[in-house]
C-alpha atoms as a PDB file:
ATOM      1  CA  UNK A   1      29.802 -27.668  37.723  1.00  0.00           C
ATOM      2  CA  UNK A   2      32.062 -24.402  37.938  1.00  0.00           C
ATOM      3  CA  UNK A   3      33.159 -25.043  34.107  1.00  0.00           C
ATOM      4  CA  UNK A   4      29.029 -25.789  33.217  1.00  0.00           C
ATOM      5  CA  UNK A   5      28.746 -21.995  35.173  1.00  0.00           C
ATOM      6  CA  UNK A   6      31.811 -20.182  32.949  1.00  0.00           C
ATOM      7  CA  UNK A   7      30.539 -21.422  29.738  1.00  0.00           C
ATOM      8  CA  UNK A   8      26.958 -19.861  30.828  1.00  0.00           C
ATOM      9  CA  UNK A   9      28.405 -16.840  31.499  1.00  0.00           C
ATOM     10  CA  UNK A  10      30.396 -16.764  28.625  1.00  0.00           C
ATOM     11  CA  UNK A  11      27.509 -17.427  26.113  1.00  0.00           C
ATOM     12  CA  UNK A  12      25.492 -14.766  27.977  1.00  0.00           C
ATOM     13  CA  UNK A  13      28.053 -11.772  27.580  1.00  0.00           C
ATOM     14  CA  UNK A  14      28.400 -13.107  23.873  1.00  0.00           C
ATOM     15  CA  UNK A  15      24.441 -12.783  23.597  1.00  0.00           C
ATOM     16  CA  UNK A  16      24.357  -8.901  25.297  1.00  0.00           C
ATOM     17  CA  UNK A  17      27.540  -8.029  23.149  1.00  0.00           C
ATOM     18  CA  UNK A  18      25.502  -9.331  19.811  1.00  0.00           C
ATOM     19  CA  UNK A  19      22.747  -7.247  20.573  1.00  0.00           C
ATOM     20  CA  UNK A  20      24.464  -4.443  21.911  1.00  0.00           C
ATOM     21  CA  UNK A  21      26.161  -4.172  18.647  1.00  0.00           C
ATOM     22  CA  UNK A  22      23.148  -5.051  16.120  1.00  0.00           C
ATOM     23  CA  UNK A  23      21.220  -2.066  17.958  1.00  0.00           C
ATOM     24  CA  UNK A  24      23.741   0.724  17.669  1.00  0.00           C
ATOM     25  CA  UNK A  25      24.030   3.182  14.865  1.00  0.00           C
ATOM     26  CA  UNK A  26      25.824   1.500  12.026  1.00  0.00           C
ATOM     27  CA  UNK A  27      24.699  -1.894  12.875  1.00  0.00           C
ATOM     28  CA  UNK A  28      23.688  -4.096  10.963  1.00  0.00           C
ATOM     29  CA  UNK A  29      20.129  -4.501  11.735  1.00  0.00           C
ATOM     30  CA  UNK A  30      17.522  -1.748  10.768  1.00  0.00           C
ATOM     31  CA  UNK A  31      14.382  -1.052  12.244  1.00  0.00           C
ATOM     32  CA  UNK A  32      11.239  -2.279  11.095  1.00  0.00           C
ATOM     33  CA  UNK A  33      10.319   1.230   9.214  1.00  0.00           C
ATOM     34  CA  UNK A  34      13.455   0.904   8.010  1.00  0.00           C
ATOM     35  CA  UNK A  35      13.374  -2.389   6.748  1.00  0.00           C
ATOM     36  CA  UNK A  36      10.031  -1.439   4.546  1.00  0.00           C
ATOM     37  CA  UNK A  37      10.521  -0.732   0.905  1.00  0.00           C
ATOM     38  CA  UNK A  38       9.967   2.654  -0.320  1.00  0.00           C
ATOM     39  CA  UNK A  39       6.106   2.858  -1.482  1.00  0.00           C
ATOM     40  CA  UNK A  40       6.434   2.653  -5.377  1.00  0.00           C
ATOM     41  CA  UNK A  41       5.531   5.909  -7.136  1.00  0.00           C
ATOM     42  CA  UNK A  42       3.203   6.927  -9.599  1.00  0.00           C
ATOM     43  CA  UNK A  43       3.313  10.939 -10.886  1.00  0.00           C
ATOM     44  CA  UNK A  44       1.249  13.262 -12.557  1.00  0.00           C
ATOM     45  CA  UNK A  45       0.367  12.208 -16.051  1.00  0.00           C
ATOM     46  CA  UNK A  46      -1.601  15.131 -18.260  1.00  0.00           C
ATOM     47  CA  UNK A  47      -3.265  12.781 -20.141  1.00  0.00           C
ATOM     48  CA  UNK A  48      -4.386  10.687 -17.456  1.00  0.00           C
ATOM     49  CA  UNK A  49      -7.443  13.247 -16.001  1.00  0.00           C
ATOM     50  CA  UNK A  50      -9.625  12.025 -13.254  1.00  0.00           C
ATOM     51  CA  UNK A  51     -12.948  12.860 -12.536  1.00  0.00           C
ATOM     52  CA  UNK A  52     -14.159  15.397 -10.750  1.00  0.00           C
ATOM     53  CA  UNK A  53     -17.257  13.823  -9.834  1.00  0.00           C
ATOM     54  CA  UNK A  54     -17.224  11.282  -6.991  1.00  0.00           C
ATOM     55  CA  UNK A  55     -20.156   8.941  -6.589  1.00  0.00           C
ATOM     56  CA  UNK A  56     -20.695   8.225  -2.954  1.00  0.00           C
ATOM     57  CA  UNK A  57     -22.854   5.054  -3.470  1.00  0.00           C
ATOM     58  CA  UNK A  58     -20.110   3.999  -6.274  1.00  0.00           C
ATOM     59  CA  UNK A  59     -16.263   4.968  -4.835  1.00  0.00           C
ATOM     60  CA  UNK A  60     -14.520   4.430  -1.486  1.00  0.00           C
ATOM     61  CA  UNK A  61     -13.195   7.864  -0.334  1.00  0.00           C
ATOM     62  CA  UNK A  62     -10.133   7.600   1.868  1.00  0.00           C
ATOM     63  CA  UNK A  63      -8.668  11.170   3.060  1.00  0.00           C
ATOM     64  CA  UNK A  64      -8.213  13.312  -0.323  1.00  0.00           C
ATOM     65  CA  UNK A  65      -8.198   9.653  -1.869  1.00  0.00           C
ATOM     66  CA  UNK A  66     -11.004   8.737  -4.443  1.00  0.00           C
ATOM     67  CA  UNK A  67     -11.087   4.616  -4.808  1.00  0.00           C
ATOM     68  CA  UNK A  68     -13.232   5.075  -8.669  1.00  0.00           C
ATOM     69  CA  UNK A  69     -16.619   2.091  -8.307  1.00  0.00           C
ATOM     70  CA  UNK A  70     -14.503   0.090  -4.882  1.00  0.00           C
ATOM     71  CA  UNK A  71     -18.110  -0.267  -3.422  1.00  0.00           C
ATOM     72  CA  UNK A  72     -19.273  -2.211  -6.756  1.00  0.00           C
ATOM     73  CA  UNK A  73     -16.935  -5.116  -6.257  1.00  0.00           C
ATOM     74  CA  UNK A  74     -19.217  -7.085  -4.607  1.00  0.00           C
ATOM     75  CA  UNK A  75     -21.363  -7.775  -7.030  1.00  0.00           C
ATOM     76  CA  UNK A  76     -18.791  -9.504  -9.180  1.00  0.00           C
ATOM     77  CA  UNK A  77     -16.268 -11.786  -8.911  1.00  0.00           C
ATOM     78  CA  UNK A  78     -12.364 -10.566  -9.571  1.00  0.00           C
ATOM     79  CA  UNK A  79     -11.822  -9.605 -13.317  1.00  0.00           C
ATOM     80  CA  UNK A  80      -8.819  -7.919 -13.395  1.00  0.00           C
ATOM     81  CA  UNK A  81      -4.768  -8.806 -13.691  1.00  0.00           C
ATOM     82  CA  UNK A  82      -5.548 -12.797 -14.359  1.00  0.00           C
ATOM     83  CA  UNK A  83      -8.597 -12.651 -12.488  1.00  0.00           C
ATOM     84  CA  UNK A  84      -7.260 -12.003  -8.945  1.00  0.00           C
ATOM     85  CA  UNK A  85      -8.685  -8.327  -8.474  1.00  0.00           C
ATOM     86  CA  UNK A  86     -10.018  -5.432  -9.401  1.00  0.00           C
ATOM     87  CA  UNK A  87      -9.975  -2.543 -11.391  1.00  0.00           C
ATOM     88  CA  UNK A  88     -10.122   0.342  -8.960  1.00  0.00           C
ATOM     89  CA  UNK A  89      -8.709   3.878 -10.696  1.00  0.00           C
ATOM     90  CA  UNK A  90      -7.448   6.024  -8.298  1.00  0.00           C
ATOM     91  CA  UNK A  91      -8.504   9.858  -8.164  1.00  0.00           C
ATOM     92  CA  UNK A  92      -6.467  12.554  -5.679  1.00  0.00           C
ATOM     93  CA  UNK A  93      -7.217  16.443  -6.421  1.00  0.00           C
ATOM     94  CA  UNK A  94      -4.983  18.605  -8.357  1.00  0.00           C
ATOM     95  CA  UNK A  95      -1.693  19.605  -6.251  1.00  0.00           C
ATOM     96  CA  UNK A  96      -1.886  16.919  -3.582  1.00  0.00           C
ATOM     97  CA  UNK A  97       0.589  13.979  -2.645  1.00  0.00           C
ATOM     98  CA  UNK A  98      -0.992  10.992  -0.517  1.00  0.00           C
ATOM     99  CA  UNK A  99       0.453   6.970   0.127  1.00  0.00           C
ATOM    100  CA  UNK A 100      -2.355   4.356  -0.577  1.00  0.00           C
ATOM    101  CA  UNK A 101      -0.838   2.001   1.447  1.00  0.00           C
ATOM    102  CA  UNK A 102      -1.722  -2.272   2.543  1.00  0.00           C
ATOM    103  CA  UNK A 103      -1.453  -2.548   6.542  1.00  0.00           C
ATOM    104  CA  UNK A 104       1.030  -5.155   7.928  1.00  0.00           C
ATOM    105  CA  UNK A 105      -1.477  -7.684   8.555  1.00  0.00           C
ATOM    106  CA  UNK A 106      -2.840  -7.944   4.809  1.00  0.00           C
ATOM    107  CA  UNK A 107       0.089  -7.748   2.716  1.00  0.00           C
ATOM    108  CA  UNK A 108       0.392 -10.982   1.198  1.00  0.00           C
ATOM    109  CA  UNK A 109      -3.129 -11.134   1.197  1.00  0.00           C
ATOM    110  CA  UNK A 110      -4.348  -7.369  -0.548  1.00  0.00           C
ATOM    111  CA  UNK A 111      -2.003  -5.788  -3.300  1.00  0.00           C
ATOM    112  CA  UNK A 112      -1.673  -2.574  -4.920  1.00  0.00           C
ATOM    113  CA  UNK A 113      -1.041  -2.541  -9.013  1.00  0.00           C
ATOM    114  CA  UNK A 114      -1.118   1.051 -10.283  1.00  0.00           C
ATOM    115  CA  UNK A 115       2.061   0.837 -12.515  1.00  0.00           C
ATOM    116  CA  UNK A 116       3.233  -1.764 -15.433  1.00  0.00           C
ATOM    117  CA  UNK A 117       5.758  -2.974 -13.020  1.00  0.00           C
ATOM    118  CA  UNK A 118       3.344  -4.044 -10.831  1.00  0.00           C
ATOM    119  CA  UNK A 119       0.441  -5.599 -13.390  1.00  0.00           C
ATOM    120  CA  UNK A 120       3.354  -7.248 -14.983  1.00  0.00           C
ATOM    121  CA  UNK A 121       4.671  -8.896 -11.406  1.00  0.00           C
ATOM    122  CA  UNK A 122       1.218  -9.757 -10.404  1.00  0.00           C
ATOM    123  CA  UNK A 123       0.516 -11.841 -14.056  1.00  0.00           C
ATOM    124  CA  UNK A 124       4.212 -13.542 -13.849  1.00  0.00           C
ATOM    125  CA  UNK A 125       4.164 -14.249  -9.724  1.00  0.00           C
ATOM    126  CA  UNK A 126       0.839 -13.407  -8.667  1.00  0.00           C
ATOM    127  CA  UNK A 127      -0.009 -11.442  -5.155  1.00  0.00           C
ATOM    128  CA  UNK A 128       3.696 -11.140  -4.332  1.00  0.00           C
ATOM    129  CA  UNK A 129       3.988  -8.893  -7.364  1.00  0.00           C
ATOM    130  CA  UNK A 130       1.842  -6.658  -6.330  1.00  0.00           C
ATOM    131  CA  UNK A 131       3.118  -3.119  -3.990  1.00  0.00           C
ATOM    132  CA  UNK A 132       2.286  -2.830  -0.878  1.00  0.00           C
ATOM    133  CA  UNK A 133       2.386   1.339  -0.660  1.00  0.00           C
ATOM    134  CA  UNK A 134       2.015   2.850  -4.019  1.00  0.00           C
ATOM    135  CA  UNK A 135       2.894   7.170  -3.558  1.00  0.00           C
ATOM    136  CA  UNK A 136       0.352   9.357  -5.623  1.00  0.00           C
ATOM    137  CA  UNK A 137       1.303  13.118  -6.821  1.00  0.00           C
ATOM    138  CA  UNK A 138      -0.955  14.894  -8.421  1.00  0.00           C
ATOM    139  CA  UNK A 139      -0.696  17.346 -11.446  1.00  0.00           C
ATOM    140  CA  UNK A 140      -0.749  21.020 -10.682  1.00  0.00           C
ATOM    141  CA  UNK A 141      -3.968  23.075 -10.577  1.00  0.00           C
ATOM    142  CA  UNK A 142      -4.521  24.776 -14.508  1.00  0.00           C
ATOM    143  CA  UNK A 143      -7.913  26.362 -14.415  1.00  0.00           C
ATOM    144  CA  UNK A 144     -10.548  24.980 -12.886  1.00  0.00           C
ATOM    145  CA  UNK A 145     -10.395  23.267  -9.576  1.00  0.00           C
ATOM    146  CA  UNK A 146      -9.858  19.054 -10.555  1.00  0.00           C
ATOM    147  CA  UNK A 147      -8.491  15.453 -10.074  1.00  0.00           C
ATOM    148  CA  UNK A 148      -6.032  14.018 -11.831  1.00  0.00           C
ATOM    149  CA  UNK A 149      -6.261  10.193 -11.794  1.00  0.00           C
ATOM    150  CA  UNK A 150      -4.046   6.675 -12.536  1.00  0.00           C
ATOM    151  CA  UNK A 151      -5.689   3.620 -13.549  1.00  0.00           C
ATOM    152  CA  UNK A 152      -4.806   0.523 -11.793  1.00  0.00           C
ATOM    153  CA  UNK A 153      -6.739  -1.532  -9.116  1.00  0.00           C
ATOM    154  CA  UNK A 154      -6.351  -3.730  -6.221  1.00  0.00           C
ATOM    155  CA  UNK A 155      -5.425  -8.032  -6.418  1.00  0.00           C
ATOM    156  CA  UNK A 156      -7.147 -10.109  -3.388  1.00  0.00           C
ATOM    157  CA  UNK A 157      -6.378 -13.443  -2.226  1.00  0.00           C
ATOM    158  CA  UNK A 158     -10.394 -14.073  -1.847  1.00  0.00           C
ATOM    159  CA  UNK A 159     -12.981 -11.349  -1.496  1.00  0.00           C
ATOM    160  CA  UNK A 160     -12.741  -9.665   1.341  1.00  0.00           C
ATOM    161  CA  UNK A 161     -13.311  -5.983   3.087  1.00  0.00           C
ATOM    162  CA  UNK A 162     -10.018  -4.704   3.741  1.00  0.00           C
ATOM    163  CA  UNK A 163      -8.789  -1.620   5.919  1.00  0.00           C
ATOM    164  CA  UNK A 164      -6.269   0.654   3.131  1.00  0.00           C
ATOM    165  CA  UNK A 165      -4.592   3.329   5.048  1.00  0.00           C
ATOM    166  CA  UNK A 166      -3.883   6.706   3.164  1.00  0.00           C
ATOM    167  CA  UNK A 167      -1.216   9.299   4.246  1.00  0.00           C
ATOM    168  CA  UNK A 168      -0.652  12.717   3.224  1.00  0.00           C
ATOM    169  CA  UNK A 169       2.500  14.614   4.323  1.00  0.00           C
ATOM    170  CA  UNK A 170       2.054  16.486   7.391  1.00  0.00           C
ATOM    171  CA  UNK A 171      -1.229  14.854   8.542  1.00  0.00           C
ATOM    172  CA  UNK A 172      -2.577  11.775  10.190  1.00  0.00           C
ATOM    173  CA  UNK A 173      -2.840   8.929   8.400  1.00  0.00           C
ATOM    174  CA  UNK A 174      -6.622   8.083   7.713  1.00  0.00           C
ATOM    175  CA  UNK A 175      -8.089   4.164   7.710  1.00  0.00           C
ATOM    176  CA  UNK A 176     -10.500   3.245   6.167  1.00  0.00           C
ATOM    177  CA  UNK A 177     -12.515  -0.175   5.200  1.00  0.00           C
ATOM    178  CA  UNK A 178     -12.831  -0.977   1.484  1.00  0.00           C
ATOM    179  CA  UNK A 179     -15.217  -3.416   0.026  1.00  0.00           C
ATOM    180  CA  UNK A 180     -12.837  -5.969  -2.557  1.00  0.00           C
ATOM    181  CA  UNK A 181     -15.167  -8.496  -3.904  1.00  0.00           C
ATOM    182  CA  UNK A 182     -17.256  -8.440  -0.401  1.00  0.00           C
ATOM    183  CA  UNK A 183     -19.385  -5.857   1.566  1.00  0.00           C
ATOM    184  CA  UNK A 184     -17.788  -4.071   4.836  1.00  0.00           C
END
């Protein structure tokens, strides 16, 4: 019985002294934040102009973030990147930076695809090729007051309403639910 006891106690201080070490600085497991990918990133493109107009019965507004005809997807089955989403172009006003970004809990299950990376990942793999944060910056204001815009859209595993999360730097992050293919 005393040897059963030793080799218990042994296994335990080998246990604390594993996670002891994986939790300190410089070990070898990050946290989950840190463990996320870097949202992909999409800049300013001149010749890609959004709209100014947004059409509240037509788009999904999320924070500064225009979602171009989201509440028309369900009327229609998904037509986009082999016929597992949507196209949704994405509008943010002149001189902003915001994160469209897929909670936790749907990743896997929503995608983003707003650069040729992404549409090609999606048609060779599917919804793992899609990004789960995509990083918008918008051109600079020339002129008059406007939106610059990317096309792209959004690939579902079956039509659903899905919460997207959008954050700008130095401000909450804002939820919102988004109609993919089905009414929220």
């Amino acid at each position: 019985m005393p040897r059963i006891c030793a080799a218990l106690v042994v296994m335990a201080l080998a246990v604390v002294a594993v996670i002891l070490l994986v939790n300190l600085p410089g070990g070898s497991s990050p946290s989950p934040e840190a463990q996320a990918a870097p949202p992909a990133e999409v800049t300013c493109d001149p010749i890609g102009e959004g709209t100014t107009k947004i059409a509240p019965r037509h788009d999904a507004v999320v924070g500064p973030l225009a979602l171009i005809g989201a509440r028309q997807t369900p009327r229609r089955q998904p037509d986009a990147f082999g016929r597992q989403g949507y196209k949704v172009p994405v509008t943010l006003p002149e001189g902003m930076t915001a994160t469209l970004v897929v909670p936790e809990h749907l990743r896997g299950r929503v995608g983003l695809v707003f650069s040729p990376r992404a549409q090609d990942a999606v048609l060779e793999s599917g919804m793992r090729g899609a990004d789960p944060a995509v990083r918008f910056t918008a051109c600079e204001p020339e002129g008059e007051p406007g939106r610059s815009g990317w096309p792209g859209g959004l690939v579902v595993d079956i039509p659903r309403c899905a919460t997207l999360i959008v954050q700008v730097p130095g401000e909450a992050p804002e939820r919102r639910r988004v109609p993919l293919g089905r009414r929220c």
